[in-house]
PDB file of N, CA and C in Angstrom:
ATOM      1  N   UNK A   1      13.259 -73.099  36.320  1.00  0.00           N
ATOM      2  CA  UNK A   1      13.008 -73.437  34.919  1.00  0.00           C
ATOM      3  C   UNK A   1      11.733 -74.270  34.876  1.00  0.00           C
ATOM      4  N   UNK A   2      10.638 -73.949  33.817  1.00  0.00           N
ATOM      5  CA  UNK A   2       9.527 -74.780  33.708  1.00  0.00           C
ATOM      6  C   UNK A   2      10.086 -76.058  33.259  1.00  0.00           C
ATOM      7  N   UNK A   3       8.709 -76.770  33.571  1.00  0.00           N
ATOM      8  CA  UNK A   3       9.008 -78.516  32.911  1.00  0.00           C
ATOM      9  C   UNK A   3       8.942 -78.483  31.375  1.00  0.00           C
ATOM     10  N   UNK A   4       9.461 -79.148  31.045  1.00  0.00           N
ATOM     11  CA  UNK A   4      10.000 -79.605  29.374  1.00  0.00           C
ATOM     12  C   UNK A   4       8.746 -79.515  28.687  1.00  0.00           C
ATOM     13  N   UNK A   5       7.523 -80.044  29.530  1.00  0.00           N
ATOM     14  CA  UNK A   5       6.047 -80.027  28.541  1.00  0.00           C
ATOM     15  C   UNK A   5       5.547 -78.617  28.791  1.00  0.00           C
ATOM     16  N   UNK A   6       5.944 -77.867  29.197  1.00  0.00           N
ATOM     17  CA  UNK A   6       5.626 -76.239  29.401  1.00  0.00           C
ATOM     18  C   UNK A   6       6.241 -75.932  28.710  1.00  0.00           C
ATOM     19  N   UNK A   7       7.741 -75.820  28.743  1.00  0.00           N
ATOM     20  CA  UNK A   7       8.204 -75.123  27.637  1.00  0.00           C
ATOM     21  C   UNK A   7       7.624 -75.595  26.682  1.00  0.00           C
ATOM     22  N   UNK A   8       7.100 -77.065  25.907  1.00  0.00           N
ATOM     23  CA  UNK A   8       7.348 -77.233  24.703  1.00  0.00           C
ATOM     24  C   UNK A   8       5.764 -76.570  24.163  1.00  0.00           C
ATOM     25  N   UNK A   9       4.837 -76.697  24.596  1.00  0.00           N
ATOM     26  CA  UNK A   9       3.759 -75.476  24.895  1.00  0.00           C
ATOM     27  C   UNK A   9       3.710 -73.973  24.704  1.00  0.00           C
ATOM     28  N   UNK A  10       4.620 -73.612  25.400  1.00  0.00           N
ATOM     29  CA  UNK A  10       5.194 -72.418  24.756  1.00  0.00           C
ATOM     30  C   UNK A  10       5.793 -71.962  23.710  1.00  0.00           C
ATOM     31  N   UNK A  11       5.952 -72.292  23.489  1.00  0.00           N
ATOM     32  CA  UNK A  11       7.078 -72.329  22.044  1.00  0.00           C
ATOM     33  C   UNK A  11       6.172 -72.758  21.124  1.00  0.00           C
ATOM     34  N   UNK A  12       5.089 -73.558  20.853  1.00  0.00           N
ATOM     35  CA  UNK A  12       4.542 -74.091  20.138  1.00  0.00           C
ATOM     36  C   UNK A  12       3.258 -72.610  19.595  1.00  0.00           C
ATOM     37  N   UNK A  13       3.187 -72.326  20.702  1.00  0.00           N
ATOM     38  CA  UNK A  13       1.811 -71.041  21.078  1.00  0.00           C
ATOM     39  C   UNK A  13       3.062 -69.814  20.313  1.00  0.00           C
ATOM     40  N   UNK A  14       4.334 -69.509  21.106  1.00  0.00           N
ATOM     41  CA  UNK A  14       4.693 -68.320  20.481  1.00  0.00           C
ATOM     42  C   UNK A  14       5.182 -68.394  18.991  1.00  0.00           C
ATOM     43  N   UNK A  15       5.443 -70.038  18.451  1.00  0.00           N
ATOM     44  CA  UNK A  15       5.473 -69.742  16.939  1.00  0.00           C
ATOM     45  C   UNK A  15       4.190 -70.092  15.950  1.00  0.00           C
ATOM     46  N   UNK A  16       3.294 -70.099  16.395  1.00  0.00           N
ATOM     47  CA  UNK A  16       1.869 -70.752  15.721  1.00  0.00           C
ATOM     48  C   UNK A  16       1.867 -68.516  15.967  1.00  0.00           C
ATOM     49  N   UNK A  17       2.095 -67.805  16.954  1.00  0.00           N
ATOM     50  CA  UNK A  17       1.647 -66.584  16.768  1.00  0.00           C
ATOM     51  C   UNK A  17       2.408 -65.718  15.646  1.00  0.00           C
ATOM     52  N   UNK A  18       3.709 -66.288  15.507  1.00  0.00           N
ATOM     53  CA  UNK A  18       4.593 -65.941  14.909  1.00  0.00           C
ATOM     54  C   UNK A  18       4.258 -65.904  13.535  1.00  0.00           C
ATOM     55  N   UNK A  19       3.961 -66.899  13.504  1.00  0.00           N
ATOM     56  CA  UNK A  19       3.597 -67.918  11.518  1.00  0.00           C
ATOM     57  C   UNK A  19       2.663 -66.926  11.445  1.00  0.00           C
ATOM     58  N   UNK A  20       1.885 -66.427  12.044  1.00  0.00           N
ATOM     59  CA  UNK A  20       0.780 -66.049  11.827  1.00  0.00           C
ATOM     60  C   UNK A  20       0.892 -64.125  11.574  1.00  0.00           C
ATOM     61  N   UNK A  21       1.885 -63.928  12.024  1.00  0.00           N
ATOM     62  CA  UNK A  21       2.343 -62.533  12.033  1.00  0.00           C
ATOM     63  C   UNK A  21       0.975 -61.878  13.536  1.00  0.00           C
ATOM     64  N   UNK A  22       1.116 -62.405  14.203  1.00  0.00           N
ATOM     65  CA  UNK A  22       0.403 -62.069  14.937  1.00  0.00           C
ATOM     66  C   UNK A  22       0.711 -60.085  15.581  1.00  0.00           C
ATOM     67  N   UNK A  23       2.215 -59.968  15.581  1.00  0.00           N
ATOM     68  CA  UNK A  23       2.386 -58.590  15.907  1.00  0.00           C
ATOM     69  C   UNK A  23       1.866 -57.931  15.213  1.00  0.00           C
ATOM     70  N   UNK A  24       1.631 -58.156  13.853  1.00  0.00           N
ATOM     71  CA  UNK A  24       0.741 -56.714  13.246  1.00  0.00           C
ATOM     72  C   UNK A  24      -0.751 -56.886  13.362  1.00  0.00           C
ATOM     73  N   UNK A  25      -1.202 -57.775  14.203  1.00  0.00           N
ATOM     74  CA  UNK A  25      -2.811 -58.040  14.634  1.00  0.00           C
ATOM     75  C   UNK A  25      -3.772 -57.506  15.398  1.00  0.00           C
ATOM     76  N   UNK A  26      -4.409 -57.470  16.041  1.00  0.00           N
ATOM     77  CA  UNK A  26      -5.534 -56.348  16.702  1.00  0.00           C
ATOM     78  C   UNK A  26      -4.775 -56.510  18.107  1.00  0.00           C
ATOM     79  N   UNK A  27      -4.822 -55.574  18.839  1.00  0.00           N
ATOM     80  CA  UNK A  27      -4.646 -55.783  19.891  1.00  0.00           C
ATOM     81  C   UNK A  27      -4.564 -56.519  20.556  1.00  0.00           C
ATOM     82  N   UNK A  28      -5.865 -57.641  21.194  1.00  0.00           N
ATOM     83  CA  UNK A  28      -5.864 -58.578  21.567  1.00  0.00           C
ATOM     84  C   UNK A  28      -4.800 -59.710  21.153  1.00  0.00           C
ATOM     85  N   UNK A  29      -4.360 -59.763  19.942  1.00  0.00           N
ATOM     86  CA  UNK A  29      -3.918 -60.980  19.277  1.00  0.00           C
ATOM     87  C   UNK A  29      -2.251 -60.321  19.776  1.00  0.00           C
ATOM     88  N   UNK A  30      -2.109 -59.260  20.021  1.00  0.00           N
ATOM     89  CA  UNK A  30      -0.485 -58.740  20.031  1.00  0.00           C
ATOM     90  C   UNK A  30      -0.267 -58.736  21.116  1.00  0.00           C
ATOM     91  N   UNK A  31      -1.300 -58.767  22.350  1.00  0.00           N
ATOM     92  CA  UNK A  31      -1.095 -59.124  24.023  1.00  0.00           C
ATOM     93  C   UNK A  31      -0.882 -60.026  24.226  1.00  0.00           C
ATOM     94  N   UNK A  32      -1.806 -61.035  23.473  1.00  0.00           N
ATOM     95  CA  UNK A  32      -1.403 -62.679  23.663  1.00  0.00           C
ATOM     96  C   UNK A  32      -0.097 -63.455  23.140  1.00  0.00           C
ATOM     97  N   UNK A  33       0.019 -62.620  21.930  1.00  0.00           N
ATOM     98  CA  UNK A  33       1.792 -62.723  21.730  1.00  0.00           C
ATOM     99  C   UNK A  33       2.994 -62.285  22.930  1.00  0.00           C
ATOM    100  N   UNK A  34       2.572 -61.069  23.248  1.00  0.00           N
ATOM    101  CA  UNK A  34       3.439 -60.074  24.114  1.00  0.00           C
ATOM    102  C   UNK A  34       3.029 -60.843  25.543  1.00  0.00           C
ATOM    103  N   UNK A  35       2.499 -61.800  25.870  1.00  0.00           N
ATOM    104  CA  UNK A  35       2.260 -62.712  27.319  1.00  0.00           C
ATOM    105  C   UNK A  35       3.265 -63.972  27.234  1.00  0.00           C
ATOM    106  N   UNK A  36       2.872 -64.501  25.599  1.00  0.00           N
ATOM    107  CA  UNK A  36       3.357 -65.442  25.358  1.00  0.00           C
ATOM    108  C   UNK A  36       5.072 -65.428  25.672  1.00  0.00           C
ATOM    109  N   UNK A  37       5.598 -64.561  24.751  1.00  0.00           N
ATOM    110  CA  UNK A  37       7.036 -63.845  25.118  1.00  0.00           C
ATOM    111  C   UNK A  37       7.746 -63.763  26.471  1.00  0.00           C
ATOM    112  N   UNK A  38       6.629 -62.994  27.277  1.00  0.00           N
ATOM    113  CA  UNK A  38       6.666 -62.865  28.606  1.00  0.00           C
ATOM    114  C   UNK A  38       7.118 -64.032  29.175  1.00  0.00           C
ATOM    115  N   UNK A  39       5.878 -64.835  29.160  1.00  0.00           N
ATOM    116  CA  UNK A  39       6.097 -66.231  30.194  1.00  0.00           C
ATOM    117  C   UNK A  39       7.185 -67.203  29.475  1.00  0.00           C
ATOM    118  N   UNK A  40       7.738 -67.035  28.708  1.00  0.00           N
ATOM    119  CA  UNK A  40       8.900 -67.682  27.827  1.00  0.00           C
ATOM    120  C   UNK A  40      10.100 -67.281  28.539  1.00  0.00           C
ATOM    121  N   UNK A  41      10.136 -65.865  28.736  1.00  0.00           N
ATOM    122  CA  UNK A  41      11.450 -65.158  29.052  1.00  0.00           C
ATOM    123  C   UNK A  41      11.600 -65.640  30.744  1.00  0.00           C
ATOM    124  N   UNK A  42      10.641 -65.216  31.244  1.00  0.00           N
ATOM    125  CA  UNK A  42      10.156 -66.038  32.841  1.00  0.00           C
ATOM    126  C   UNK A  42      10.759 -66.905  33.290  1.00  0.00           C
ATOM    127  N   UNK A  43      10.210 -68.140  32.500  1.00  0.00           N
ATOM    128  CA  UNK A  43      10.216 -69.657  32.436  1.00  0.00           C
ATOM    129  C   UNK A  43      11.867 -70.203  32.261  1.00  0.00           C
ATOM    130  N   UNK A  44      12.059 -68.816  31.246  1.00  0.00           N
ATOM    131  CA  UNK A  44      13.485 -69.607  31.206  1.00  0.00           C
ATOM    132  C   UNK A  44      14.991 -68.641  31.945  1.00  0.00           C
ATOM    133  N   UNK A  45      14.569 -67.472  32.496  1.00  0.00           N
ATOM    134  CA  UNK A  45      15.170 -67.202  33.370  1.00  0.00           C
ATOM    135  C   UNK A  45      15.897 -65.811  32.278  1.00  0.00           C
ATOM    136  N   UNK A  46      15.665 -65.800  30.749  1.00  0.00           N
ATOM    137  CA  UNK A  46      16.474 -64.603  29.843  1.00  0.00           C
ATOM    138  C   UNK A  46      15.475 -63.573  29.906  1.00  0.00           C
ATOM    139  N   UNK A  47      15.395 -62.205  28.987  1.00  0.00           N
ATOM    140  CA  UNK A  47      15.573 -61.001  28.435  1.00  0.00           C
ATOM    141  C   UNK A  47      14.885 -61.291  27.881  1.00  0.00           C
ATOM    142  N   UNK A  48      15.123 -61.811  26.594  1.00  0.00           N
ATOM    143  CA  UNK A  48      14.788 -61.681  25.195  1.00  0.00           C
ATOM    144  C   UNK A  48      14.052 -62.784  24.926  1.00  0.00           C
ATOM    145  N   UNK A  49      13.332 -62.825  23.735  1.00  0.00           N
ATOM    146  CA  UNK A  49      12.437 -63.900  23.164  1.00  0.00           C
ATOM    147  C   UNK A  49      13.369 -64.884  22.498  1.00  0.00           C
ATOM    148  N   UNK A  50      14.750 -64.510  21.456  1.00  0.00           N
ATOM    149  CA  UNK A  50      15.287 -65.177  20.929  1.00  0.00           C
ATOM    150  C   UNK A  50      15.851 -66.362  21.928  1.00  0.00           C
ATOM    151  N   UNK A  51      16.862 -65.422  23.030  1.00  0.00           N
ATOM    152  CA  UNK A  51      17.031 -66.343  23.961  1.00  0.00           C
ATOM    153  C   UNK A  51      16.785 -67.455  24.751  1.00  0.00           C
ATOM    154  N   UNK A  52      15.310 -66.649  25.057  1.00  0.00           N
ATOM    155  CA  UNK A  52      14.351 -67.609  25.261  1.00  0.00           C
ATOM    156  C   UNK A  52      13.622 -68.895  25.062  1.00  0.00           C
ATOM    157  N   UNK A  53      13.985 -68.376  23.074  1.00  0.00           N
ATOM    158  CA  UNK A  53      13.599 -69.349  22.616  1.00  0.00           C
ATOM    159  C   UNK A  53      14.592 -70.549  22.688  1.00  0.00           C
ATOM    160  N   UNK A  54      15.874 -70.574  22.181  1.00  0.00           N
ATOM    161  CA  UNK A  54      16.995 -71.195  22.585  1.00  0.00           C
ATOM    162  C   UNK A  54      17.152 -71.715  23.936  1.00  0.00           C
ATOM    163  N   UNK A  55      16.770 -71.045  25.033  1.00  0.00           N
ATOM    164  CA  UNK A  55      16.799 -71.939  26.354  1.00  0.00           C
ATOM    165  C   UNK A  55      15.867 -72.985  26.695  1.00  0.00           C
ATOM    166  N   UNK A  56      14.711 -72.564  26.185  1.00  0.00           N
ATOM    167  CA  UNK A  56      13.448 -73.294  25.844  1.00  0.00           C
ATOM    168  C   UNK A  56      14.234 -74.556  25.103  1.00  0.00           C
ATOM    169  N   UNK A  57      14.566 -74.497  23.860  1.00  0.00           N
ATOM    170  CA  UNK A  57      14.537 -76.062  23.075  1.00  0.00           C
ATOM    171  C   UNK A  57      15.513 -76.728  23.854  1.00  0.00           C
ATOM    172  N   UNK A  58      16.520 -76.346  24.631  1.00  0.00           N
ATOM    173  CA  UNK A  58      17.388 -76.935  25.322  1.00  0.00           C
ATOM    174  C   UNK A  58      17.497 -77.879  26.298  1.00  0.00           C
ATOM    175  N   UNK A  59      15.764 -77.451  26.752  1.00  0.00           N
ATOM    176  CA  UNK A  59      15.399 -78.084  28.023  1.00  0.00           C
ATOM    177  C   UNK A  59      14.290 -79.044  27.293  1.00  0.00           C
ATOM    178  N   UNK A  60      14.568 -79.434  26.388  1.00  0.00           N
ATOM    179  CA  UNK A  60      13.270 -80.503  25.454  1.00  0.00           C
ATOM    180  C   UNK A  60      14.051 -81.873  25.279  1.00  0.00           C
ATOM    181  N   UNK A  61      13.074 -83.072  25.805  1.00  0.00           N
ATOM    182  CA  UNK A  61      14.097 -83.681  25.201  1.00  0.00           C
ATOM    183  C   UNK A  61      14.529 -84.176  24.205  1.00  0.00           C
ATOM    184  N   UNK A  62      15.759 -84.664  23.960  1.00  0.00           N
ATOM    185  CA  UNK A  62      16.076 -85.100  22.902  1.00  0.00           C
ATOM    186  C   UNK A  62      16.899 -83.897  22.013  1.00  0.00           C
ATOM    187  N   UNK A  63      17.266 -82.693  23.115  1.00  0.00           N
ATOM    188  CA  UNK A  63      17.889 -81.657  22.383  1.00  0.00           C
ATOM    189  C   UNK A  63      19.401 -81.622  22.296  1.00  0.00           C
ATOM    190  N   UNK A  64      19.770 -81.746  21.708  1.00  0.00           N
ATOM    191  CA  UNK A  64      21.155 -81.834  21.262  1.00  0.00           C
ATOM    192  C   UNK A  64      22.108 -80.325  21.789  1.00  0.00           C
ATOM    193  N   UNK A  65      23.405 -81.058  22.005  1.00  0.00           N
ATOM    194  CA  UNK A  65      24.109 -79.942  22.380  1.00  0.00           C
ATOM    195  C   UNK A  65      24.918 -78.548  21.433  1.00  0.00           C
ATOM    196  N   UNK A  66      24.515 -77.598  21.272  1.00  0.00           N
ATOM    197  CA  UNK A  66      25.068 -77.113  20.061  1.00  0.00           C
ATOM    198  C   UNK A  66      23.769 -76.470  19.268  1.00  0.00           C
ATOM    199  N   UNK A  67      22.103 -77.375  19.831  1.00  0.00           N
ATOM    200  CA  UNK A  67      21.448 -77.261  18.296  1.00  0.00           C
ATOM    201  C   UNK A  67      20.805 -75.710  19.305  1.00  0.00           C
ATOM    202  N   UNK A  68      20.668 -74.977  18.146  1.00  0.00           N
ATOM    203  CA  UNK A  68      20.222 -73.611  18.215  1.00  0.00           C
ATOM    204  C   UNK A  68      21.232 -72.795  19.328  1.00  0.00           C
ATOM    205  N   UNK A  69      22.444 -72.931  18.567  1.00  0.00           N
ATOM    206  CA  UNK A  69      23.623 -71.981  19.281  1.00  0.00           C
ATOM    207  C   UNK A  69      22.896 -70.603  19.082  1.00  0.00           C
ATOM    208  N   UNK A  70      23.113 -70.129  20.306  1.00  0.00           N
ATOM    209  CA  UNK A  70      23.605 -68.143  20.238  1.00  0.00           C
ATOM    210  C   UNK A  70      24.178 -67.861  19.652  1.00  0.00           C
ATOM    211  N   UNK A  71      26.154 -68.860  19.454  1.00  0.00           N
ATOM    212  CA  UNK A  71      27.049 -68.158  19.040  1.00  0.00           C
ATOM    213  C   UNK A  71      26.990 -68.855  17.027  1.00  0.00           C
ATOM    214  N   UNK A  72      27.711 -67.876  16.735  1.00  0.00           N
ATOM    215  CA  UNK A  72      27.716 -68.016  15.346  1.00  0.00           C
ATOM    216  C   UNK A  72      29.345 -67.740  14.734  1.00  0.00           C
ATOM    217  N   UNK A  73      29.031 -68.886  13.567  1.00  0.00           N
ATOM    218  CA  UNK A  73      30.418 -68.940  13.302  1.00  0.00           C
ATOM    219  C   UNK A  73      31.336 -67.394  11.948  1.00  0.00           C
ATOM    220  N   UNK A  74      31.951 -66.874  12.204  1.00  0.00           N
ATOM    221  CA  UNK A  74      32.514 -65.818  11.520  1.00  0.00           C
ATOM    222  C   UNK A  74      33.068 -65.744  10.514  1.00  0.00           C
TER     223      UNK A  74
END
């Protein structure tokens, strides 16, 4: 697992691409998203970006247990 100031780096880069709608952007701008993702999923050992993202804030500190559950209530 990366250090807490990596993840929080990451996450910062894949939602500044996000806000930005970066997937519907030129190429360049949708690789650097699609890296960003990458080294997220890497870093934190998941699949997916969502996941990712969630394993990411987990390892920040000051993150609370519970905050940005997977599971959801029915």
């Amino acid at each position: 697992m990366a250090h807490p100031a990596v993840l929080k780096d990451l996450i910062e880069q894949y939602e500044t691409l996000h806000a930005l709608h970066a997937e519907n952007g030129g190429p360049a701008v949708r690789q650097r998203m699609a890296d960003v993702a990458y080294t997220l999923c890497v870093s934190t050992g998941t699949r997916d970006i969502e996941a990712a993202l969630v394993a990411a804030r987990h390892r920040l500190p000051g993150a609370r247990p519970g905050h940005d559950s997977v599971l959801t209530a029915d």
